[in-house]
N, C-alpha and C. Protein backbone atom coordinates (compact mmCIF):
# COMPACT_ATOMS: atom_id res chain seq x y z
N UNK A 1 109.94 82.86 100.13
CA UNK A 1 108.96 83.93 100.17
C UNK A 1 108.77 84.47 98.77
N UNK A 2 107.43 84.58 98.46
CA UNK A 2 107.18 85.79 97.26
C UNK A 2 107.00 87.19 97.43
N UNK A 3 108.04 87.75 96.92
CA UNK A 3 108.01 89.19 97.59
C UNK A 3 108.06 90.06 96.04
N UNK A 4 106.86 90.65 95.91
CA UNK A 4 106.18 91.52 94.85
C UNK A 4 105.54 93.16 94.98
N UNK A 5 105.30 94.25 94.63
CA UNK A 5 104.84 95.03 94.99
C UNK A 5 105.67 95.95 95.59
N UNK A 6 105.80 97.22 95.07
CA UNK A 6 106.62 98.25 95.94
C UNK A 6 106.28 99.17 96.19
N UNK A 7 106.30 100.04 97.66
CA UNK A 7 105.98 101.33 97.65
C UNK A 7 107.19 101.97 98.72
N UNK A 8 107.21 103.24 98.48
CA UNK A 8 107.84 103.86 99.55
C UNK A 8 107.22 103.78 100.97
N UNK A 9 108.31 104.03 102.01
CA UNK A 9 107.81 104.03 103.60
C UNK A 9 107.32 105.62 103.35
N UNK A 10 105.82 105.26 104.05
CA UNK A 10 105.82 106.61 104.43
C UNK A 10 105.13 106.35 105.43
N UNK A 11 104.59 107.65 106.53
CA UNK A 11 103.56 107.16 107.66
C UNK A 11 102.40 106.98 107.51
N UNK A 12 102.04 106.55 106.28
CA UNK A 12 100.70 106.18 105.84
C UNK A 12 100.34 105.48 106.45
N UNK A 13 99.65 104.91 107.41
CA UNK A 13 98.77 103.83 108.30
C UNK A 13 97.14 103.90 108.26
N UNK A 14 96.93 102.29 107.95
CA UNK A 14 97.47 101.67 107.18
C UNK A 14 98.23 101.75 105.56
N UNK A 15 98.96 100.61 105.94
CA UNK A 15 99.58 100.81 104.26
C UNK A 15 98.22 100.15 103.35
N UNK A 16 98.03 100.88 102.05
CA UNK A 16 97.38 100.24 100.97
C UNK A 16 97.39 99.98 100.13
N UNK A 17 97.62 98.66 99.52
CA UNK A 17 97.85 97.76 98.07
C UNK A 17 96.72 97.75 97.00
N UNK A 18 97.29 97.97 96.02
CA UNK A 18 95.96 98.46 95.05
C UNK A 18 96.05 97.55 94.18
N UNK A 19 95.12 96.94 93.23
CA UNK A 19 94.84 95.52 92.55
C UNK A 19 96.29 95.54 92.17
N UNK A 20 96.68 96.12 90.99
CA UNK A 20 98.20 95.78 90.64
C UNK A 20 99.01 95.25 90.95
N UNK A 21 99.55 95.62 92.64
CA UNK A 21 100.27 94.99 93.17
C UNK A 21 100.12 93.68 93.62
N UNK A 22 98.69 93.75 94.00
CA UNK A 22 98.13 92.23 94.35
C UNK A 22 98.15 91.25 93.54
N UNK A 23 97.71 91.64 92.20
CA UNK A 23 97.86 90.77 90.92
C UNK A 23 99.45 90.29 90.96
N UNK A 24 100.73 92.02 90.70
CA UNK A 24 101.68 91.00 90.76
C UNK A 24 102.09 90.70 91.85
N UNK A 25 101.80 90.28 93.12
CA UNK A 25 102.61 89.57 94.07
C UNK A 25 101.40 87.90 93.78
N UNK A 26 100.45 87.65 93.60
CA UNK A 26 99.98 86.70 93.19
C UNK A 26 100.35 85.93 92.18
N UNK A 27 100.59 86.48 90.85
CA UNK A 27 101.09 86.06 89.80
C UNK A 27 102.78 85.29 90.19
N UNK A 28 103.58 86.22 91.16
CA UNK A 28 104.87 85.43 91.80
C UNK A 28 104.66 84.24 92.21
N UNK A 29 103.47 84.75 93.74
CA UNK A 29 103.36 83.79 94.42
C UNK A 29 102.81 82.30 93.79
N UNK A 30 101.85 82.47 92.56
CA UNK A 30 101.25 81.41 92.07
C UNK A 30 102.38 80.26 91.53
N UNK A 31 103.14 81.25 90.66
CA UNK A 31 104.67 80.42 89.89
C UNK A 31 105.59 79.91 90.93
N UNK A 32 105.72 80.41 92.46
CA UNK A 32 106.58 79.86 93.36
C UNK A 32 106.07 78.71 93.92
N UNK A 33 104.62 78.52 93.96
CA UNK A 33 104.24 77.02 94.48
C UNK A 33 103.93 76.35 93.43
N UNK A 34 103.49 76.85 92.03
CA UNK A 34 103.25 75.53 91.58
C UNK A 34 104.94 75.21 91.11
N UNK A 35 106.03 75.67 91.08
CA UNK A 35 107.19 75.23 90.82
C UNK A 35 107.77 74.11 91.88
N UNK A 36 107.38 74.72 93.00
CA UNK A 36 107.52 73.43 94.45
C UNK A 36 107.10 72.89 94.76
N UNK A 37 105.28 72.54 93.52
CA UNK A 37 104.85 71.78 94.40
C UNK A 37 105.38 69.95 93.84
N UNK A 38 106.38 70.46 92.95
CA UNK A 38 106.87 69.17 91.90
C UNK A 38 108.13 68.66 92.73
N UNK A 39 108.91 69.30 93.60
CA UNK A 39 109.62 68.71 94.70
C UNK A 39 109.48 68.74 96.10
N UNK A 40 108.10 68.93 96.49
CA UNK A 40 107.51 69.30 98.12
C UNK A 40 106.26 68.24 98.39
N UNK A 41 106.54 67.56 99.28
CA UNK A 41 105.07 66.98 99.82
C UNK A 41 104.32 67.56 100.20
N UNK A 42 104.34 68.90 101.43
CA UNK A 42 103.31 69.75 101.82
C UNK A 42 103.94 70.92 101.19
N UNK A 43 103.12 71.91 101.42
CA UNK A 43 103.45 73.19 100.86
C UNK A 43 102.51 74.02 101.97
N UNK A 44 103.02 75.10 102.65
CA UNK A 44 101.88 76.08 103.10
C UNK A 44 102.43 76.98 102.77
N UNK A 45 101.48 78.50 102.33
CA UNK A 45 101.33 79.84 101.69
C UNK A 45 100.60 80.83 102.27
N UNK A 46 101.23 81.40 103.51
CA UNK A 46 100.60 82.47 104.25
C UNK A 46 99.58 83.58 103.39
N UNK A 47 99.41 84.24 103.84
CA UNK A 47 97.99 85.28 103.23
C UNK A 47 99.33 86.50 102.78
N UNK A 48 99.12 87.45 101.97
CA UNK A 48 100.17 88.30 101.73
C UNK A 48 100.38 89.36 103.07
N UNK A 49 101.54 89.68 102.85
CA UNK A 49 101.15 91.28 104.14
C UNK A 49 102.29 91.91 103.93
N UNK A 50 102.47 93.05 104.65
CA UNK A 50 103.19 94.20 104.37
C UNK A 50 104.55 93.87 104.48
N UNK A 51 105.60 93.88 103.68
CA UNK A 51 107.12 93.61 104.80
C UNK A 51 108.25 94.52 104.43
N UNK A 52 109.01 95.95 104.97
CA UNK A 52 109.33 97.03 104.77
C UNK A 52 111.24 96.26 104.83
N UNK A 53 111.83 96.64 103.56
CA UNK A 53 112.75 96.55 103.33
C UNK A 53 113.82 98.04 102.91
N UNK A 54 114.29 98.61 104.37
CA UNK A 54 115.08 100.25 104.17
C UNK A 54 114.09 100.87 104.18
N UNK A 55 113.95 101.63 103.23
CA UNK A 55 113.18 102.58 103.33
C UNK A 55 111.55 101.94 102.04
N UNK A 56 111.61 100.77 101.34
CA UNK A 56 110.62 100.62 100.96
C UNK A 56 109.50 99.56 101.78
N UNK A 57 108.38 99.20 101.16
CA UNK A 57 107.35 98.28 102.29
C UNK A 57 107.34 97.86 100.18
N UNK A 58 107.17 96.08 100.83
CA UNK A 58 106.70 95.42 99.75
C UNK A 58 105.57 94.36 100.22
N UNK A 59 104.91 93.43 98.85
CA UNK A 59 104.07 92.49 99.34
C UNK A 59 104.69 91.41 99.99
N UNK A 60 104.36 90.65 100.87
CA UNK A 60 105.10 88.98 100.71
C UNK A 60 104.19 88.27 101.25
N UNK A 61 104.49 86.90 101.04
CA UNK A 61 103.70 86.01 100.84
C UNK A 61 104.91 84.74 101.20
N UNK A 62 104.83 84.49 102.47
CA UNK A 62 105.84 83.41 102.99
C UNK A 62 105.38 82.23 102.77
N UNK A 63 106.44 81.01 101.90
CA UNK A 63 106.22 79.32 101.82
C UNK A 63 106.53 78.77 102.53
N UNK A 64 106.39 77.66 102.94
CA UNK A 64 107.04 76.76 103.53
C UNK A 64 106.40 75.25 103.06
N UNK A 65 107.44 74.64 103.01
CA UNK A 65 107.20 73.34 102.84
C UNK A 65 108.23 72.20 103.10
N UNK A 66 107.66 70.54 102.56
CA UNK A 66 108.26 69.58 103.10
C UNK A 66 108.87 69.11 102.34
N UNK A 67 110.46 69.08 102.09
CA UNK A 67 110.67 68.77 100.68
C UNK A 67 110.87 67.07 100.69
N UNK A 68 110.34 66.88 99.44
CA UNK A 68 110.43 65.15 98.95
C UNK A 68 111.87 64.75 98.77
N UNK A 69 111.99 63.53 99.33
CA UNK A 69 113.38 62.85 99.15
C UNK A 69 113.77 61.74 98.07
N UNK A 70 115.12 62.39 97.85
CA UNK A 70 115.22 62.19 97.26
C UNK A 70 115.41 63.24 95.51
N UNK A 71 113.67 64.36 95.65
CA UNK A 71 113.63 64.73 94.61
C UNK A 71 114.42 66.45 94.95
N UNK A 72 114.83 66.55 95.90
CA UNK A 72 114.77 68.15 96.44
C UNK A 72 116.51 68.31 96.80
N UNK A 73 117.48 68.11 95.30
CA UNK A 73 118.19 69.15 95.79
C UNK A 73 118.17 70.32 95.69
N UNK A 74 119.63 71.13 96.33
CA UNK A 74 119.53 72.37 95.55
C UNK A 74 119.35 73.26 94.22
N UNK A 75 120.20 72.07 93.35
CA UNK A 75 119.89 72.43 92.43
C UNK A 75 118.42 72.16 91.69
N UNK A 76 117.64 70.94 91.99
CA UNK A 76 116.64 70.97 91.13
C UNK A 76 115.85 72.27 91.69
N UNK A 77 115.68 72.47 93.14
CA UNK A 77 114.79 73.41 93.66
C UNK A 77 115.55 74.65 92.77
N UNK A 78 116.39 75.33 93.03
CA UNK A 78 116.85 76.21 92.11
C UNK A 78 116.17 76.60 90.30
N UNK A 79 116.43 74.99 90.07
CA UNK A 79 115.97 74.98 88.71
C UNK A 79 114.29 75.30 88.90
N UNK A 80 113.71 75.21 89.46
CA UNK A 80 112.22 74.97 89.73
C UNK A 80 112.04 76.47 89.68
N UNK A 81 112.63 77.04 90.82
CA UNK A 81 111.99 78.45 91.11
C UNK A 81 112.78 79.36 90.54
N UNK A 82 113.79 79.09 89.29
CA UNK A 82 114.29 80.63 88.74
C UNK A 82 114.23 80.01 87.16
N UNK A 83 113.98 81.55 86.56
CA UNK A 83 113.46 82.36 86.94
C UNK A 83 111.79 82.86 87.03
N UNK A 84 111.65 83.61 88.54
CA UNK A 84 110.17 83.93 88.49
C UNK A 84 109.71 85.01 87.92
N UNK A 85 108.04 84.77 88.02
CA UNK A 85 107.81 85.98 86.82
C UNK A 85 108.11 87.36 87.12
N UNK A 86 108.69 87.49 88.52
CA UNK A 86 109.45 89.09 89.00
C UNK A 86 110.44 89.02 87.97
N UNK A 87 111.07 88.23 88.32
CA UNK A 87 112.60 88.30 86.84
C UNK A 87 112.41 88.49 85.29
N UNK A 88 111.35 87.52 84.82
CA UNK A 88 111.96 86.89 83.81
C UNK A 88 110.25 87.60 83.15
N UNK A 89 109.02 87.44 83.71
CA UNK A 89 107.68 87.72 83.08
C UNK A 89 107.13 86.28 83.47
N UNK A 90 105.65 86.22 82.78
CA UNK A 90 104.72 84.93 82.71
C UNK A 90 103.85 85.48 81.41
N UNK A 91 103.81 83.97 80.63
CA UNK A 91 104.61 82.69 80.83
C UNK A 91 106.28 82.93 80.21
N UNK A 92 106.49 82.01 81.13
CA UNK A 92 108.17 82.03 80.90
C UNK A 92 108.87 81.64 79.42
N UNK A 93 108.58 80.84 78.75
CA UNK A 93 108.94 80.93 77.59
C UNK A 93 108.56 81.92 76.82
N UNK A 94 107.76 82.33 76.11
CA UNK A 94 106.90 83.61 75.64
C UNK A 94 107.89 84.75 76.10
N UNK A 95 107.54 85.06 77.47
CA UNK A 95 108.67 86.37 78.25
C UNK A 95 110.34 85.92 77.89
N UNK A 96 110.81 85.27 77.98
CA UNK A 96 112.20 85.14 78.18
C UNK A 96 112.57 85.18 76.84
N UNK A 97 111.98 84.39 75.45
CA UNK A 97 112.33 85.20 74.43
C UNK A 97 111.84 86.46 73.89
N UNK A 98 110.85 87.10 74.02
CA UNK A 98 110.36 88.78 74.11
C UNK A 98 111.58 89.29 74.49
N UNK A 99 112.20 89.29 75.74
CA UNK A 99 113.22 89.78 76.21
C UNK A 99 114.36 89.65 75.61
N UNK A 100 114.83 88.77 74.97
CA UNK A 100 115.52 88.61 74.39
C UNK A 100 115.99 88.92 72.85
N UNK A 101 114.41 89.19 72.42
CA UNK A 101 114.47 89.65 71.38
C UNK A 101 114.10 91.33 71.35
N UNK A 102 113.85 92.01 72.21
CA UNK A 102 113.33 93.06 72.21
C UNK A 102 113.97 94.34 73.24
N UNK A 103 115.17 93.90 74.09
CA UNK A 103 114.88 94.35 75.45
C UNK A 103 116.18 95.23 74.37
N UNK A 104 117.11 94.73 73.71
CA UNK A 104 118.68 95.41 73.33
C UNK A 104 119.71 95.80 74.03
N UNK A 105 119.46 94.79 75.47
CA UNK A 105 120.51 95.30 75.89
C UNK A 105 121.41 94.01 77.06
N UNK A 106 122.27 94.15 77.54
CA UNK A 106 122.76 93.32 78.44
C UNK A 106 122.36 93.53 80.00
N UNK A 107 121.63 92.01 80.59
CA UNK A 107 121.34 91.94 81.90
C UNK A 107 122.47 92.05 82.73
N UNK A 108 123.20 91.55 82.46
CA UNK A 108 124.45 91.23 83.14
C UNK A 108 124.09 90.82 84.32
N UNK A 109 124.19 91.96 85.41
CA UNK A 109 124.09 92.17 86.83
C UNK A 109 122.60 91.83 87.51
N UNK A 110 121.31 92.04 86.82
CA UNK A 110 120.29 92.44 86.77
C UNK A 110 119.83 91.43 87.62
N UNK A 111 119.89 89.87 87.88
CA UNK A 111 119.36 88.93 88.34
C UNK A 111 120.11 87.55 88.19
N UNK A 112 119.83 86.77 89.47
CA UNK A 112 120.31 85.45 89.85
C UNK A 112 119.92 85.04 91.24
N UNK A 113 120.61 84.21 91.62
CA UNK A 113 120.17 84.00 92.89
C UNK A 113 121.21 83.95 93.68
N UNK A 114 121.58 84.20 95.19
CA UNK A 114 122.69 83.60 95.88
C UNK A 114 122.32 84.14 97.36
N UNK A 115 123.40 83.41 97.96
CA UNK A 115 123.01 83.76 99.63
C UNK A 115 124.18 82.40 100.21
N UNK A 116 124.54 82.40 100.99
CA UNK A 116 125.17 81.23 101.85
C UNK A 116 124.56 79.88 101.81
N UNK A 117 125.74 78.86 101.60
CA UNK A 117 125.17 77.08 101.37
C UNK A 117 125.89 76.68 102.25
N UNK A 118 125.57 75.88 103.32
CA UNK A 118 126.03 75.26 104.21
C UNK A 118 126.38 73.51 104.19
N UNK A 119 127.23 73.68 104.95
CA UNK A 119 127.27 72.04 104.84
C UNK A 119 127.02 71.28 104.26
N UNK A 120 128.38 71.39 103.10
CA UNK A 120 128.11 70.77 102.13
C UNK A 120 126.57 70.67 101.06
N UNK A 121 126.01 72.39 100.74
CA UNK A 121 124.75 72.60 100.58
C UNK A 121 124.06 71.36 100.98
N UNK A 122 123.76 71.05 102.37
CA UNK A 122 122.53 70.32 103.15
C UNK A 122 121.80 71.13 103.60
N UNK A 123 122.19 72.92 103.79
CA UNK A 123 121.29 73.83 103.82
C UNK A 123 121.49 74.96 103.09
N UNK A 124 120.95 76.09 102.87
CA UNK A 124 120.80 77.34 102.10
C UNK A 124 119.78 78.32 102.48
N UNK A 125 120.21 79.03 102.00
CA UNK A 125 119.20 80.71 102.30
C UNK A 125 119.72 81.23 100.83
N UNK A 126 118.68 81.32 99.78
CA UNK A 126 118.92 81.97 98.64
C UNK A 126 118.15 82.78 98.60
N UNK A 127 118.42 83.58 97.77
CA UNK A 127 117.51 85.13 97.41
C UNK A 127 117.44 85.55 95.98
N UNK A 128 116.26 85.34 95.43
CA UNK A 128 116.89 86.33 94.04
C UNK A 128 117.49 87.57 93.98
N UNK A 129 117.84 87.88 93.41
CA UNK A 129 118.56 89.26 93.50
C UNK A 129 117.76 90.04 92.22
N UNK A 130 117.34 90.96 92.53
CA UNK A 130 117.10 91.72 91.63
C UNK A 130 117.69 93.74 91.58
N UNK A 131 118.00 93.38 92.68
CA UNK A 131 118.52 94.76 92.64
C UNK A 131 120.40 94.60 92.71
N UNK A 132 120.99 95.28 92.47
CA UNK A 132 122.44 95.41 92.39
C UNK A 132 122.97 96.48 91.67
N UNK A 133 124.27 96.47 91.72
CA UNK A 133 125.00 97.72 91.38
C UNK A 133 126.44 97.14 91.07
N UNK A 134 126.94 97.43 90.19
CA UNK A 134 128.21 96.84 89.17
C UNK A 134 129.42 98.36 89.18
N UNK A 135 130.17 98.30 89.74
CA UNK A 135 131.34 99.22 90.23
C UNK A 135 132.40 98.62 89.56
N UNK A 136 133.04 100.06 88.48
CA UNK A 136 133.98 99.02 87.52
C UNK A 136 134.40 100.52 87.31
N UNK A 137 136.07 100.38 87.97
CA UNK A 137 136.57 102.01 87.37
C UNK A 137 136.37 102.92 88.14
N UNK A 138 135.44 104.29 87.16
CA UNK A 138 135.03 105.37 88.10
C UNK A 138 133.22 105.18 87.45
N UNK A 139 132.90 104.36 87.06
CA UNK A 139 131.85 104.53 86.42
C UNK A 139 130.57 102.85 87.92
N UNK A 140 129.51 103.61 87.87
CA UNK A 140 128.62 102.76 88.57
C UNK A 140 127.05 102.41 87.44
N UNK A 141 127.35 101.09 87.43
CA UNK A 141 125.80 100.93 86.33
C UNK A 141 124.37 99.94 87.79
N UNK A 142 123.36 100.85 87.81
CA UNK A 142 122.89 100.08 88.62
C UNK A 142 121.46 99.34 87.97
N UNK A 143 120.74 98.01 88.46
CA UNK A 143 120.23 97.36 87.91
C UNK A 143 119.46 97.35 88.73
N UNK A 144 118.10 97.62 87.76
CA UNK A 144 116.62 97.29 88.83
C UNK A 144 115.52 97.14 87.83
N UNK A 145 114.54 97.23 88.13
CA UNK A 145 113.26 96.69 86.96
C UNK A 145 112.08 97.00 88.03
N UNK A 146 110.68 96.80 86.94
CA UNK A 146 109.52 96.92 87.59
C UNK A 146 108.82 95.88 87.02
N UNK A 147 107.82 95.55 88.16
CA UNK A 147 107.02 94.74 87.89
C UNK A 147 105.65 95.05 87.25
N UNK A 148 105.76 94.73 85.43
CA UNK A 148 104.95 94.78 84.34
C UNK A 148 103.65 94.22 84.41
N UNK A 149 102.42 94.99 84.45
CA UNK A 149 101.37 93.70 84.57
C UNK A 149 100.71 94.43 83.80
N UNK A 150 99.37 93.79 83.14
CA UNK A 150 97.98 94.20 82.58
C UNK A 150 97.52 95.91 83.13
N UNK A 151 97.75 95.73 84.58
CA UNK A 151 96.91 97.02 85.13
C UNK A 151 98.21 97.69 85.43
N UNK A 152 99.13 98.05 84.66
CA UNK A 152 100.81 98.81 84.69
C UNK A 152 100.58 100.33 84.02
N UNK A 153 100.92 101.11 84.90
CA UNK A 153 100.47 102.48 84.10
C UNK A 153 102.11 103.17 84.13
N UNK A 154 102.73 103.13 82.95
CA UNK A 154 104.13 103.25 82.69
C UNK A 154 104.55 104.76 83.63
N UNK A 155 103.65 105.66 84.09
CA UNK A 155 104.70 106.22 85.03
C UNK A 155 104.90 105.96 86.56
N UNK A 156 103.67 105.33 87.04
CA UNK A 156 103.53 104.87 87.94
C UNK A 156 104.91 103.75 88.21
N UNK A 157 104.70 102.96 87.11
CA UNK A 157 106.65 102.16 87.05
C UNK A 157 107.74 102.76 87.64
N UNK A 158 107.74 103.71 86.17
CA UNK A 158 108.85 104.47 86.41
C UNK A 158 109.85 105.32 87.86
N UNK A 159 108.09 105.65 88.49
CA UNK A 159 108.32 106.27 89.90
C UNK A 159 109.08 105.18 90.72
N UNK A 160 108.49 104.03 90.65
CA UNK A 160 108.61 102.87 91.22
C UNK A 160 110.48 102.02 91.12
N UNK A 161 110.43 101.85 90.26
CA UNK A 161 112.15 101.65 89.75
C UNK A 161 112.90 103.14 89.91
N UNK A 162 112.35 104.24 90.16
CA UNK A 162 113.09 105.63 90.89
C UNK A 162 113.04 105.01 92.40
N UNK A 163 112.35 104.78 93.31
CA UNK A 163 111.92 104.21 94.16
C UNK A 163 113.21 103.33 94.79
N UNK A 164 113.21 102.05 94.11
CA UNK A 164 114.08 101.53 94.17
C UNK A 164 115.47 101.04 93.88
N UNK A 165 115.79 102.27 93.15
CA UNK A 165 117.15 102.79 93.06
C UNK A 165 117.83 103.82 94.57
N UNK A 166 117.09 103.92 94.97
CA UNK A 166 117.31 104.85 96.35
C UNK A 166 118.31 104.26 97.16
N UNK A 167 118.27 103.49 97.43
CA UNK A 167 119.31 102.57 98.89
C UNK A 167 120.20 102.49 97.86
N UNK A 168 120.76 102.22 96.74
CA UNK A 168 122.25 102.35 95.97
C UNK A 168 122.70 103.62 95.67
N UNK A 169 121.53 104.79 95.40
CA UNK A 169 122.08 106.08 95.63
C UNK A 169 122.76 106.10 96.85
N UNK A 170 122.15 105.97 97.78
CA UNK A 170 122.49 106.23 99.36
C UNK A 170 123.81 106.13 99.69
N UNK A 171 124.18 104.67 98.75
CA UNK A 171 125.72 104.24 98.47
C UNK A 171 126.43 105.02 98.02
N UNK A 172 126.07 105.13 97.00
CA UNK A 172 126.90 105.86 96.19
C UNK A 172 127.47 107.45 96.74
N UNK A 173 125.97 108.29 97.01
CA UNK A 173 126.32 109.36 97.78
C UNK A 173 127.46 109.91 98.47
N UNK A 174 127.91 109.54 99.15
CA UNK A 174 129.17 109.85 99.57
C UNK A 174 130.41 110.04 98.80
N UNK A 175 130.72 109.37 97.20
CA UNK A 175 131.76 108.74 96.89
C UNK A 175 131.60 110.08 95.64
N UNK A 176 130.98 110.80 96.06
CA UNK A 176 130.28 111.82 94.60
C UNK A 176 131.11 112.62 94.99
């Protein structure tokens, strides 16, 4: 799945996505198939729609496909789809050294992928991770980001990565 775009739950009905988000859950979704379509015979790419994770609603945009034999292990698929431009930017070379040269600081925690491999990885459920929280001591560093585009209005971000720091507060809360 390409899952892009964040807003808080609220009882807003309907929910409404404004170009930005659409751009970036498109811009994901575009880099997640053409990355599969180099180890997939078919590929299908549902229409985007709402999908509420805790207390936020994001875009997604579910894949599915047939993977080619032979060319589709885990790891190449892995290699294919990380990192996407949620993680890393587009285009990926360009972004990944920007970041590297500019960001000053350590990702560490910030992003990867993982989830359960079965049988002898003959199956998997991976996830990027982009959100997490690093507990070391008495001290908590938590890791999140926003998704940067053309039509990005830096507080609108900001609200947004406040946003989704919430469910690790929630954690944390108690331990205060």
């Amino acid at each position: 799945m390409a899952l892009a775009g964040t807003q808080p739950l609220t009882d807003k009905v309907p929910v409404v996505w404004g170009p930005k988000e659409l751009d970036e859950q498109q811009l994901v979704t575009d880099a997640i198939t053409n990355s599969l379509q180099r180890v997939t015979s078919v590929l299908k790419v549902s229409n985007p729609h709402t999908h509420r994770a805790g207390s936020l609603l994001h875009l997604r945009t579910d894949i599915t496909g047939i993977l080619k034999n032979g060319k589709a292990t885990l790891t190449t698929i892995a290699a294919a789809l990380h990192p996407t431009p949620a993680v890393c930017g587009t285009p990926q070379k360009f972004a990944k050294e920007f970041i590297h040269e500019n960001e000053g600081y350590d990702r560490e925690f910030y992003t990867g992928f993982l989830g359960p491999i079965r049988e002898n990885g003959a199956t998997a459920s991976l996830m990027v991770n982009l959100r997490c929280m690093k507990i070391e001591n008495n001290t908590a560093r938590i890791f999140v980001g926003g998704g940067i585009t053309i039509g990005s209005q830096p507080s609108d971000e900001w609200q947004e990565t406040q946003n989704k720091m919430q469910t690790m507060l929630q954690v944390l809360q108690p331990m205060l």
